[in-house]
PDB file of N, CA and C in Angstrom:
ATOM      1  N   UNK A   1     -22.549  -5.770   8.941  1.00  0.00           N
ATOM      2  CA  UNK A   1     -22.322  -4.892  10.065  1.00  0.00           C
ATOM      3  C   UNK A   1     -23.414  -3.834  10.060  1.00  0.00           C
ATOM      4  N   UNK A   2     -23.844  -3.628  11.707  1.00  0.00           N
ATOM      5  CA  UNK A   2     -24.865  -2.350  11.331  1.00  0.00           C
ATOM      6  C   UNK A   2     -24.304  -1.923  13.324  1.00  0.00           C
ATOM      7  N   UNK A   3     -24.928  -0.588  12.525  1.00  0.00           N
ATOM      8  CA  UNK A   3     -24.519   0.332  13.691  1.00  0.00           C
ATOM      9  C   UNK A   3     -26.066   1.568  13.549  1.00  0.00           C
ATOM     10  N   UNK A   4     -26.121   1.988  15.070  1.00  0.00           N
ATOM     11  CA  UNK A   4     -26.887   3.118  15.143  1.00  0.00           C
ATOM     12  C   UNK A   4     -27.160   3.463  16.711  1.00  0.00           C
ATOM     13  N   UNK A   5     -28.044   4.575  17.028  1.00  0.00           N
ATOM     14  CA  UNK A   5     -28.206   4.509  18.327  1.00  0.00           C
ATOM     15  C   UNK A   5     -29.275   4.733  18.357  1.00  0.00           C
ATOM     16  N   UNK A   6     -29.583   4.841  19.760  1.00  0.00           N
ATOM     17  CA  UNK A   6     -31.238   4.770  20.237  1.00  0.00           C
ATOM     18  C   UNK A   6     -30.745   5.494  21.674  1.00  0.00           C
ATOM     19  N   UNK A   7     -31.943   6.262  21.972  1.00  0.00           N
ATOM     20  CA  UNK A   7     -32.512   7.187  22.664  1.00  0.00           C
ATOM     21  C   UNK A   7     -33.513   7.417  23.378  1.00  0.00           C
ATOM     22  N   UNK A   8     -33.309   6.797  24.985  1.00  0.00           N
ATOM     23  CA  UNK A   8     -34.727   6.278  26.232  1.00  0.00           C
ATOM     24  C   UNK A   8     -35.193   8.247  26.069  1.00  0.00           C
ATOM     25  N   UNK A   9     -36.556   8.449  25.493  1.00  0.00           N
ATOM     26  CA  UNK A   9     -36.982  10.290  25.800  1.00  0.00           C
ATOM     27  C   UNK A   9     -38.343  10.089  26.545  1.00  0.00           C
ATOM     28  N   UNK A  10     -37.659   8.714  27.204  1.00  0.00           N
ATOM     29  CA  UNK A  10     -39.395   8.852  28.579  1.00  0.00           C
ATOM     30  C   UNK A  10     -39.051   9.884  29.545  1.00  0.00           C
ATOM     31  N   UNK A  11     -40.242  10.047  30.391  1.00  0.00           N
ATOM     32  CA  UNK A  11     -39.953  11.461  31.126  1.00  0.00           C
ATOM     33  C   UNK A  11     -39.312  10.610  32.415  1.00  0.00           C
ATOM     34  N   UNK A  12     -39.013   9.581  32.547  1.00  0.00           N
ATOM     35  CA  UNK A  12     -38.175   9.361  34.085  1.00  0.00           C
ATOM     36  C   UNK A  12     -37.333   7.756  33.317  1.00  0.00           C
ATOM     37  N   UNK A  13     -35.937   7.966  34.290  1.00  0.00           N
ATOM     38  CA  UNK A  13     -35.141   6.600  33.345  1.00  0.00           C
ATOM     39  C   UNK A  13     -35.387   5.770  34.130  1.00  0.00           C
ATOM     40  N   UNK A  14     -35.340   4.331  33.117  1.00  0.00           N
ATOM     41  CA  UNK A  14     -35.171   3.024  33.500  1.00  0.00           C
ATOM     42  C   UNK A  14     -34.610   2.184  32.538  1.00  0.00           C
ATOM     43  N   UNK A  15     -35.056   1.089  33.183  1.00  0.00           N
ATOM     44  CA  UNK A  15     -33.986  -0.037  32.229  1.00  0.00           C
ATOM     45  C   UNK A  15     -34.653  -0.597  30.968  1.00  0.00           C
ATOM     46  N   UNK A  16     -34.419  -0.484  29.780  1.00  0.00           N
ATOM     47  CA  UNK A  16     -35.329  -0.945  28.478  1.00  0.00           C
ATOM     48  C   UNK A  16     -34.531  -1.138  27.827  1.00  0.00           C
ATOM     49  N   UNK A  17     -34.874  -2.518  27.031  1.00  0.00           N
ATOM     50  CA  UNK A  17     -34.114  -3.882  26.625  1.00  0.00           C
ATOM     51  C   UNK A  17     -34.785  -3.489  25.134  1.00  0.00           C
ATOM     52  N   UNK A  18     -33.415  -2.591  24.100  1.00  0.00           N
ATOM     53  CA  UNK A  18     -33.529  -2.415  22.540  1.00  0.00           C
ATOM     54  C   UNK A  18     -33.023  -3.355  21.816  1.00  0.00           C
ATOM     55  N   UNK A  19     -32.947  -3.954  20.734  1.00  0.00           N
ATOM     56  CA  UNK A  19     -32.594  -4.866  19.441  1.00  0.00           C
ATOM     57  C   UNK A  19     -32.331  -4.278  18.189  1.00  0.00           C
ATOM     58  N   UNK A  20     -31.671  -4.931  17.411  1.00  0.00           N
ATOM     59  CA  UNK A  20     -31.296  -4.821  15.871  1.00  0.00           C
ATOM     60  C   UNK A  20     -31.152  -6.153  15.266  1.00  0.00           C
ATOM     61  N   UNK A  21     -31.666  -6.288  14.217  1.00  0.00           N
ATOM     62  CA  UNK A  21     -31.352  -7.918  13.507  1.00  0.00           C
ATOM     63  C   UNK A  21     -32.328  -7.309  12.344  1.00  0.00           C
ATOM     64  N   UNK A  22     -32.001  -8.463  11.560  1.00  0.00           N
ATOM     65  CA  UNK A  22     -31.983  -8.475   9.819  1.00  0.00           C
ATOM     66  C   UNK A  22     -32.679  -9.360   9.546  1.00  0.00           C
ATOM     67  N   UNK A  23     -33.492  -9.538   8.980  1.00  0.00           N
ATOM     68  CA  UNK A  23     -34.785 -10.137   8.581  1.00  0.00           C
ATOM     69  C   UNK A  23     -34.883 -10.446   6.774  1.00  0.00           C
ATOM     70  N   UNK A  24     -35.509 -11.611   6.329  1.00  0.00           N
ATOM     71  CA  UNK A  24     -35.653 -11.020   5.272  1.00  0.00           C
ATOM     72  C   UNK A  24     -37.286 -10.802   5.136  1.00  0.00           C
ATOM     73  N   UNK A  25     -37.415 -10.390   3.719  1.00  0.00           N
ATOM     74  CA  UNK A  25     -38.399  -9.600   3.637  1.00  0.00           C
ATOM     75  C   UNK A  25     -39.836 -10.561   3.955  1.00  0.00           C
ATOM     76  N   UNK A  26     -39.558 -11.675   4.046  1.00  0.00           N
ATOM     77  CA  UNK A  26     -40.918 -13.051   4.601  1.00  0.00           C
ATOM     78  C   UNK A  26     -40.777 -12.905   6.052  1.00  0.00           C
ATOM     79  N   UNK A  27     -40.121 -12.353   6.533  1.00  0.00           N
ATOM     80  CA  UNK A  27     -40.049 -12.100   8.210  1.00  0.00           C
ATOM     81  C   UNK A  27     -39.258 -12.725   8.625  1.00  0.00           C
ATOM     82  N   UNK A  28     -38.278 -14.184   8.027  1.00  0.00           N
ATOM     83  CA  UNK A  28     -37.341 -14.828   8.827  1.00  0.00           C
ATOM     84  C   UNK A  28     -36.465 -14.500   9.018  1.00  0.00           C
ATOM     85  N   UNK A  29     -35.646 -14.126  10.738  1.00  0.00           N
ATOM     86  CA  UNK A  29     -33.960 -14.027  11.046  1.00  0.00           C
ATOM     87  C   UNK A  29     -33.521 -14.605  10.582  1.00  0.00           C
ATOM     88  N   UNK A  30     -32.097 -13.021   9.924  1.00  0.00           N
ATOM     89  CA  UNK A  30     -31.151 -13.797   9.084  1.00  0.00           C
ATOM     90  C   UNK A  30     -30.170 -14.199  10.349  1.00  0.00           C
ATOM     91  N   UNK A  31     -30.224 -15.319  10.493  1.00  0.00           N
ATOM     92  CA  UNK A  31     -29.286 -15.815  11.225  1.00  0.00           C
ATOM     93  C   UNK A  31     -28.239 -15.534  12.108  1.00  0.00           C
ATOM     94  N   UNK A  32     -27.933 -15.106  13.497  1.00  0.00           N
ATOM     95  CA  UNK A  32     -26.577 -14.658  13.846  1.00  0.00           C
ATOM     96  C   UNK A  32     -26.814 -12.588  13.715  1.00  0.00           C
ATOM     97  N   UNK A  33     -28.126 -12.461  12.882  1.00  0.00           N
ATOM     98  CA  UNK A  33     -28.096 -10.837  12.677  1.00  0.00           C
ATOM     99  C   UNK A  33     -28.380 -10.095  14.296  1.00  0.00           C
ATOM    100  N   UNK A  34     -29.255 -10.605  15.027  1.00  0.00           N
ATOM    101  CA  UNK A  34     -29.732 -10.086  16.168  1.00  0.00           C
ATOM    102  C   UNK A  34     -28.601  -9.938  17.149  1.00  0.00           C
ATOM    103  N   UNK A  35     -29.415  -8.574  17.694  1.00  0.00           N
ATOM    104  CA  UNK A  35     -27.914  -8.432  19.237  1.00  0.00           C
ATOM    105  C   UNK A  35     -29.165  -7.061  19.800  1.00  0.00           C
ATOM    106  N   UNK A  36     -29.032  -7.563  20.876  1.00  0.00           N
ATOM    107  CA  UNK A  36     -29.528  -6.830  22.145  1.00  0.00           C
ATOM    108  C   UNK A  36     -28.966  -6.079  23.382  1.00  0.00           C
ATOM    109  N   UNK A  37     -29.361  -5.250  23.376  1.00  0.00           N
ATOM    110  CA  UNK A  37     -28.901  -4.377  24.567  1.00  0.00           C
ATOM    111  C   UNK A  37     -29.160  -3.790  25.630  1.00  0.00           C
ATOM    112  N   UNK A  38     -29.082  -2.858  26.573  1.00  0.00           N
ATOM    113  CA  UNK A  38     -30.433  -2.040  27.596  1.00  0.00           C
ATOM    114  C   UNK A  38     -29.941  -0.498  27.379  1.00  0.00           C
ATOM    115  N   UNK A  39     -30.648  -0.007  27.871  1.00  0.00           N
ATOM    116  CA  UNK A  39     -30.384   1.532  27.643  1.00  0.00           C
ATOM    117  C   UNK A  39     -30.951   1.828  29.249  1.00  0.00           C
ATOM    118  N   UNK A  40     -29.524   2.063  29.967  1.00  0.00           N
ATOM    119  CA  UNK A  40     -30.033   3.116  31.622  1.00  0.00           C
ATOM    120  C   UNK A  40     -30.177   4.361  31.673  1.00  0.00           C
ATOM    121  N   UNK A  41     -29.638   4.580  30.317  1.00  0.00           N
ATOM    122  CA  UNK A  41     -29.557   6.010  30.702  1.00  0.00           C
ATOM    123  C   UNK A  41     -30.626   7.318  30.032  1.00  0.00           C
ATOM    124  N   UNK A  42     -31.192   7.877  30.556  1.00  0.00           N
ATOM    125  CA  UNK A  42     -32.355   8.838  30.435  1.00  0.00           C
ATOM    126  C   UNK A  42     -31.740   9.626  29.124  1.00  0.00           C
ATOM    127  N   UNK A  43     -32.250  10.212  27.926  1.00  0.00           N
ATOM    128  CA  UNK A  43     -32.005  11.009  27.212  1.00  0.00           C
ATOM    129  C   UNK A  43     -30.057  11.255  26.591  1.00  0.00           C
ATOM    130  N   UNK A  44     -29.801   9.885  26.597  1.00  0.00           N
ATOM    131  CA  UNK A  44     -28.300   9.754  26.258  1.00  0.00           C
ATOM    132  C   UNK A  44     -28.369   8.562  25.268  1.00  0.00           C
ATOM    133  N   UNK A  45     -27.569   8.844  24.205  1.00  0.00           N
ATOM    134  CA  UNK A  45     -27.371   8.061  22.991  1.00  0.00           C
ATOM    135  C   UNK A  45     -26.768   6.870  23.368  1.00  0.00           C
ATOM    136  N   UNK A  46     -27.208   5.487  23.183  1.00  0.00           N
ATOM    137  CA  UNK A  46     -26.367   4.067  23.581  1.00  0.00           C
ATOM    138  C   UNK A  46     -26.783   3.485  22.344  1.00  0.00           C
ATOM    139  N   UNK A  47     -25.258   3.430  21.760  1.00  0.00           N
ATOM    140  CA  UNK A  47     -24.863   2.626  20.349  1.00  0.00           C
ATOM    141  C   UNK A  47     -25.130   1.104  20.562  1.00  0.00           C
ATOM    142  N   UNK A  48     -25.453   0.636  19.177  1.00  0.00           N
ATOM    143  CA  UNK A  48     -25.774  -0.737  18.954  1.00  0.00           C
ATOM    144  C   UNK A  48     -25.214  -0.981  17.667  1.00  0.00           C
ATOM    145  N   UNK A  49     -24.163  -1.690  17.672  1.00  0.00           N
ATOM    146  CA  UNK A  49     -23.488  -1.708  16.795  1.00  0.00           C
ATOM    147  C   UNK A  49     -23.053  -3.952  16.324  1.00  0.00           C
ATOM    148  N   UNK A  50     -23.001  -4.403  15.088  1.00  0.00           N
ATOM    149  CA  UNK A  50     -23.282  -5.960  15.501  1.00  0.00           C
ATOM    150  C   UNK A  50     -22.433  -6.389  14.274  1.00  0.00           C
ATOM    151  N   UNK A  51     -21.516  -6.943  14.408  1.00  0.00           N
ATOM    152  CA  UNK A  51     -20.485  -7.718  12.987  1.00  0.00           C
ATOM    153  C   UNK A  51     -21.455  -9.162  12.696  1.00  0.00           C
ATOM    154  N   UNK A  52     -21.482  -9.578  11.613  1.00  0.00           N
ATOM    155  CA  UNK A  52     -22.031 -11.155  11.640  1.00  0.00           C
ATOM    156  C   UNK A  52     -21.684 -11.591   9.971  1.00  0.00           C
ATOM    157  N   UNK A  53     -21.644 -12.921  10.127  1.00  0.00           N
ATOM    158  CA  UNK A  53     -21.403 -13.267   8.758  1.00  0.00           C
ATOM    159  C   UNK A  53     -23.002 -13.964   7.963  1.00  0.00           C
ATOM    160  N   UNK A  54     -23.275 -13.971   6.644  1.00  0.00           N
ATOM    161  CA  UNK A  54     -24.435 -14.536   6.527  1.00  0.00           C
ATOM    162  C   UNK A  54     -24.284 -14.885   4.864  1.00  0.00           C
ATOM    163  N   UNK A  55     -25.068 -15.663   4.648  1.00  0.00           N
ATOM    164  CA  UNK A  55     -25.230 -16.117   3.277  1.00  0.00           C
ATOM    165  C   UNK A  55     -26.399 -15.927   2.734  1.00  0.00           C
ATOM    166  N   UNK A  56     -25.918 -15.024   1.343  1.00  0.00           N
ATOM    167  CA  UNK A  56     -27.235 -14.465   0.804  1.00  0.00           C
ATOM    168  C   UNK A  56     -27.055 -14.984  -0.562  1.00  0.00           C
ATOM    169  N   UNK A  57     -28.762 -15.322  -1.082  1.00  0.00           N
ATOM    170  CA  UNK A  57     -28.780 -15.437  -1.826  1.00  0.00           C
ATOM    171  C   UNK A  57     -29.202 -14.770  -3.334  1.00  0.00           C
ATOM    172  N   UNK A  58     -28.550 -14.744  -4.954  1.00  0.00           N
ATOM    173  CA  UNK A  58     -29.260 -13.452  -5.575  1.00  0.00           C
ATOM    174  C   UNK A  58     -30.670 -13.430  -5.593  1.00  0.00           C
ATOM    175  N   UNK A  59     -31.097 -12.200  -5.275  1.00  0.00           N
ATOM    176  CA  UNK A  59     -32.899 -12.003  -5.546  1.00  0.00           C
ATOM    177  C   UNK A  59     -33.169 -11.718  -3.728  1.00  0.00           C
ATOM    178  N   UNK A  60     -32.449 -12.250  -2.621  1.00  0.00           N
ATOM    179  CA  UNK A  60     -32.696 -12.293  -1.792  1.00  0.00           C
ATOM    180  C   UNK A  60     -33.007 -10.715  -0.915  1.00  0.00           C
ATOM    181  N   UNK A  61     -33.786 -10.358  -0.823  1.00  0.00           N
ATOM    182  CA  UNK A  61     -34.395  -8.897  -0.393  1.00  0.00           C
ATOM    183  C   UNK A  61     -34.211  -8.822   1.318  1.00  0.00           C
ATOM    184  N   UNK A  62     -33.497  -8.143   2.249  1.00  0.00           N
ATOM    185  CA  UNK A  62     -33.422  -8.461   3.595  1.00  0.00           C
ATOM    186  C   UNK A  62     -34.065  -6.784   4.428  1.00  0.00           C
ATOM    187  N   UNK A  63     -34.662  -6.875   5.408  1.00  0.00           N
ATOM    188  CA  UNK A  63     -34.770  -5.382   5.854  1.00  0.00           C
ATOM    189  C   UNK A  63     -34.354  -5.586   7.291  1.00  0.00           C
ATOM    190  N   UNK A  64     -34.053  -3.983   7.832  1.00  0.00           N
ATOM    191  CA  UNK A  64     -33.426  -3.627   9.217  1.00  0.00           C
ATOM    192  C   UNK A  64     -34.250  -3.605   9.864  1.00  0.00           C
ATOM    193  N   UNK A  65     -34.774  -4.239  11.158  1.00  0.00           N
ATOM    194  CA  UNK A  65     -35.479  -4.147  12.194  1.00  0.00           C
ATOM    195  C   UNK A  65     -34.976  -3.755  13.452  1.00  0.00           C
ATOM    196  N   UNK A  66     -35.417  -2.759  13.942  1.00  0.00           N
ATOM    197  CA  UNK A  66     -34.988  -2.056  15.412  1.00  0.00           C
ATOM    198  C   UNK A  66     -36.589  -2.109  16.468  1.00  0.00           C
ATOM    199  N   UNK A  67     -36.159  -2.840  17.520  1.00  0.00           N
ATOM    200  CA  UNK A  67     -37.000  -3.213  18.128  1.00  0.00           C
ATOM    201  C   UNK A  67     -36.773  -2.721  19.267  1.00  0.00           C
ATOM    202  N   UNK A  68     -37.820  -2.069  20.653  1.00  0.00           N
ATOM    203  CA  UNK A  68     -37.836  -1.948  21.795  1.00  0.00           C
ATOM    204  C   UNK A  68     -39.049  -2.065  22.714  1.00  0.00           C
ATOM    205  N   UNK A  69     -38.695  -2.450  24.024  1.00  0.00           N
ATOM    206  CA  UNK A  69     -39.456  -3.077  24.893  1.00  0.00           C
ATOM    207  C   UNK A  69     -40.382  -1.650  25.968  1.00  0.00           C
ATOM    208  N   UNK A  70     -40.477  -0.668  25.064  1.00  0.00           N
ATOM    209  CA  UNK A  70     -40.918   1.166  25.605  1.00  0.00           C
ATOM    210  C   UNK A  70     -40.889   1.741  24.616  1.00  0.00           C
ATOM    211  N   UNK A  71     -42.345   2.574  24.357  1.00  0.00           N
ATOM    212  CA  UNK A  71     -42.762   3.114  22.690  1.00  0.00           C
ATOM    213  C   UNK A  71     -42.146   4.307  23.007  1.00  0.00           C
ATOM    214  N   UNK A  72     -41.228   4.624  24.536  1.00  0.00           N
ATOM    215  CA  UNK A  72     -40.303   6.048  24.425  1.00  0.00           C
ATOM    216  C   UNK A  72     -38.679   5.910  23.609  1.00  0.00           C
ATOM    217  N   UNK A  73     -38.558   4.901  22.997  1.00  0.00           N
ATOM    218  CA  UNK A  73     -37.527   5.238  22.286  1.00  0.00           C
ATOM    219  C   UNK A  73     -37.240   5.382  21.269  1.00  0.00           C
ATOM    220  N   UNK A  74     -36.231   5.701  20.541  1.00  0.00           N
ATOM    221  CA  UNK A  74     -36.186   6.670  19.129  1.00  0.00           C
ATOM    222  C   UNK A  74     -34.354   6.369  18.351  1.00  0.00           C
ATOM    223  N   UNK A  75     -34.535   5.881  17.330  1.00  0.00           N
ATOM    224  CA  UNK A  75     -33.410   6.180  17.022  1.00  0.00           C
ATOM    225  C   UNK A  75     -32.991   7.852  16.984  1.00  0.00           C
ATOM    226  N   UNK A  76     -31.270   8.178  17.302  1.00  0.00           N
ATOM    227  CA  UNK A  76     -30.965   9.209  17.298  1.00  0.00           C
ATOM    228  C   UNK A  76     -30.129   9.329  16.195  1.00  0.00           C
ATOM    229  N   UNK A  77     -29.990  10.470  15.928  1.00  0.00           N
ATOM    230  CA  UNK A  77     -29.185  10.595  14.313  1.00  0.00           C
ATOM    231  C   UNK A  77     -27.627  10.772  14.676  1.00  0.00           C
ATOM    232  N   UNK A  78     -26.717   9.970  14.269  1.00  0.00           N
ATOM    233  CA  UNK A  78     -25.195  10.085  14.612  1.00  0.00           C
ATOM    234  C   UNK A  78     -24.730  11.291  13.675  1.00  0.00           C
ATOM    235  N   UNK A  79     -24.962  11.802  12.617  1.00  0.00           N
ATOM    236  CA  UNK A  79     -24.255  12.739  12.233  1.00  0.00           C
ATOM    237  C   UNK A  79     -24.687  14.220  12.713  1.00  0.00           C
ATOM    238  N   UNK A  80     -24.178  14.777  12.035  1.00  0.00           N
ATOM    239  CA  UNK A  80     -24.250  16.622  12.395  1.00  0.00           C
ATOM    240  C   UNK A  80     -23.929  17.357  11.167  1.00  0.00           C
ATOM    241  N   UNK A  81     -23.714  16.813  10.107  1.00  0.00           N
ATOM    242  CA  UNK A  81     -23.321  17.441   9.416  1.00  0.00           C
ATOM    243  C   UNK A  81     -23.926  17.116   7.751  1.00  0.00           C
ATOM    244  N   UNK A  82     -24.061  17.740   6.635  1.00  0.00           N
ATOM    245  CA  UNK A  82     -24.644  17.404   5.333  1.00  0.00           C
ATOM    246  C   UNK A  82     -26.381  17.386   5.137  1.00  0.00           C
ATOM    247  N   UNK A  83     -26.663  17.553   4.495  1.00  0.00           N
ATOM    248  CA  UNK A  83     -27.893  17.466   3.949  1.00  0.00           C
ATOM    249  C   UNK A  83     -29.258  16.691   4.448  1.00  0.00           C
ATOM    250  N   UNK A  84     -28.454  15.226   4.683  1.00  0.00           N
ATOM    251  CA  UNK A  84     -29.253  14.422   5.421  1.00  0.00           C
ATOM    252  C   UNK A  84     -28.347  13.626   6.370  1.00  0.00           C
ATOM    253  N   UNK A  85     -28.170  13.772   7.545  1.00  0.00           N
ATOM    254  CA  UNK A  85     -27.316  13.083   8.750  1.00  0.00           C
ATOM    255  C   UNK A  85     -28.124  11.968   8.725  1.00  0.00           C
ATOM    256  N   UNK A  86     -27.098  10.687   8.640  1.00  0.00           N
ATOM    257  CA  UNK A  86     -27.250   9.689   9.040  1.00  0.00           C
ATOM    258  C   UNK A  86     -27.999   9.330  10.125  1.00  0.00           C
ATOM    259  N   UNK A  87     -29.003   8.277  10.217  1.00  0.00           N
ATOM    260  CA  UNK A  87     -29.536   7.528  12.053  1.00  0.00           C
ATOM    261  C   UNK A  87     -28.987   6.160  12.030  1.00  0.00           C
ATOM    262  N   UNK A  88     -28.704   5.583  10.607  1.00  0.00           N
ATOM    263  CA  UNK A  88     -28.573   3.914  11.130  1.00  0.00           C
ATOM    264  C   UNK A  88     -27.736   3.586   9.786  1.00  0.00           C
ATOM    265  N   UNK A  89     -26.691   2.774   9.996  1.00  0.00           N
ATOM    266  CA  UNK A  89     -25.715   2.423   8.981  1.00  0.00           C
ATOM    267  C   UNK A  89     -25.875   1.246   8.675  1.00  0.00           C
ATOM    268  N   UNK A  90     -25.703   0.160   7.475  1.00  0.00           N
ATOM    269  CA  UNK A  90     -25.586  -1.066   7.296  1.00  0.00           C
ATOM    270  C   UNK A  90     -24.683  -1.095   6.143  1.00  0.00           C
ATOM    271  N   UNK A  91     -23.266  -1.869   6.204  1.00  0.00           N
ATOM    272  CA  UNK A  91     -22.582  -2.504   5.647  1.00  0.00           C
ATOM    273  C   UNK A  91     -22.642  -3.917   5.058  1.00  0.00           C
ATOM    274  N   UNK A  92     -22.874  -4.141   3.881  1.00  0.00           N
ATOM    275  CA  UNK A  92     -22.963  -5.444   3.466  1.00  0.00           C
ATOM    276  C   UNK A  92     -21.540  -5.652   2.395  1.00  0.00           C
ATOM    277  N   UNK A  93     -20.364  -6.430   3.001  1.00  0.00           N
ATOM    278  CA  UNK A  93     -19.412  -7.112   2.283  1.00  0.00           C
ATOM    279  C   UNK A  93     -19.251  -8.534   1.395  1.00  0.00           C
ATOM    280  N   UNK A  94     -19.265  -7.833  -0.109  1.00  0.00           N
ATOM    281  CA  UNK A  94     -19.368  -9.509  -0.680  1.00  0.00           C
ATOM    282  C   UNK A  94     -17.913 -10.167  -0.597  1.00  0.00           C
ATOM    283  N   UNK A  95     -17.826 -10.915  -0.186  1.00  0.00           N
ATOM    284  CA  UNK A  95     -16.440 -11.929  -0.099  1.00  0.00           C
ATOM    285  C   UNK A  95     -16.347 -12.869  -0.820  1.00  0.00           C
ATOM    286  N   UNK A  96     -17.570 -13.773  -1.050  1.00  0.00           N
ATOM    287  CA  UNK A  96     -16.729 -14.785  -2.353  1.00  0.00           C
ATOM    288  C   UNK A  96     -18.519 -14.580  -3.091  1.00  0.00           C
ATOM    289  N   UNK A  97     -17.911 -15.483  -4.466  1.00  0.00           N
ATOM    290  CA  UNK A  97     -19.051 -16.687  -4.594  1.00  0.00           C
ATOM    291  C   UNK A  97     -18.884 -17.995  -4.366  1.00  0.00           C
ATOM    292  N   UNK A  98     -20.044 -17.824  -3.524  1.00  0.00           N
ATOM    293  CA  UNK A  98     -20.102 -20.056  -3.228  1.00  0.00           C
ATOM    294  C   UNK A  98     -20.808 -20.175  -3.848  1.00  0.00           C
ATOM    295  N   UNK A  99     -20.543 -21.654  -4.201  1.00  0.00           N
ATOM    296  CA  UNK A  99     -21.409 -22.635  -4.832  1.00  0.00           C
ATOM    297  C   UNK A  99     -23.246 -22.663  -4.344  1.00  0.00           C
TER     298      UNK A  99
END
């Protein structure tokens, strides 16, 4: 699971098509990680938030990629509070070992 938001701070709004997906560290989608969205709205936070299941393996190194289609956008920081406020969350749940 990952969650965060992003933030159109061009000087006039339109429609721009942002991403999130999980990669591993050789560049290949982890599978099912990607989810896309648009952002209409001028200088207003629109969450991207994505459940998925995936199979990892030990040693396997993965990184967060946030992608957009306008170099005016920005992740925005969801917290307000502590030392260092959060911009982007990722949950990784181990559930079994498989074979």
């Amino acid at each position: 699971d990952y969650d965060f938001d992003v933030e159109d701070t061009s000087p006039s709004a339109s429609d721009i098509d942002v991403a999130g997906r999980l990669i591993y560290v050789n560049g290949t989608e982890v599978i099912g990680s990607e989810f896309e969205t648009d952002i209409t709205k001028q200088g207003a936070s629109t969450e991207l938030s994505h459940d998925f299941l995936a199979k990892f393996n030990g040693g396997d190194i993965v990184v967060f990629q946030f992608v957009a289609n306008d170099v005016d956008v920005v992740i925005s920081t969801h917290g307000t509070f502590g030392d260092h406020p959060e911009s982007a969350s990722i949950v990784i749940k181990k559930i079994a070992n498989l074979p």
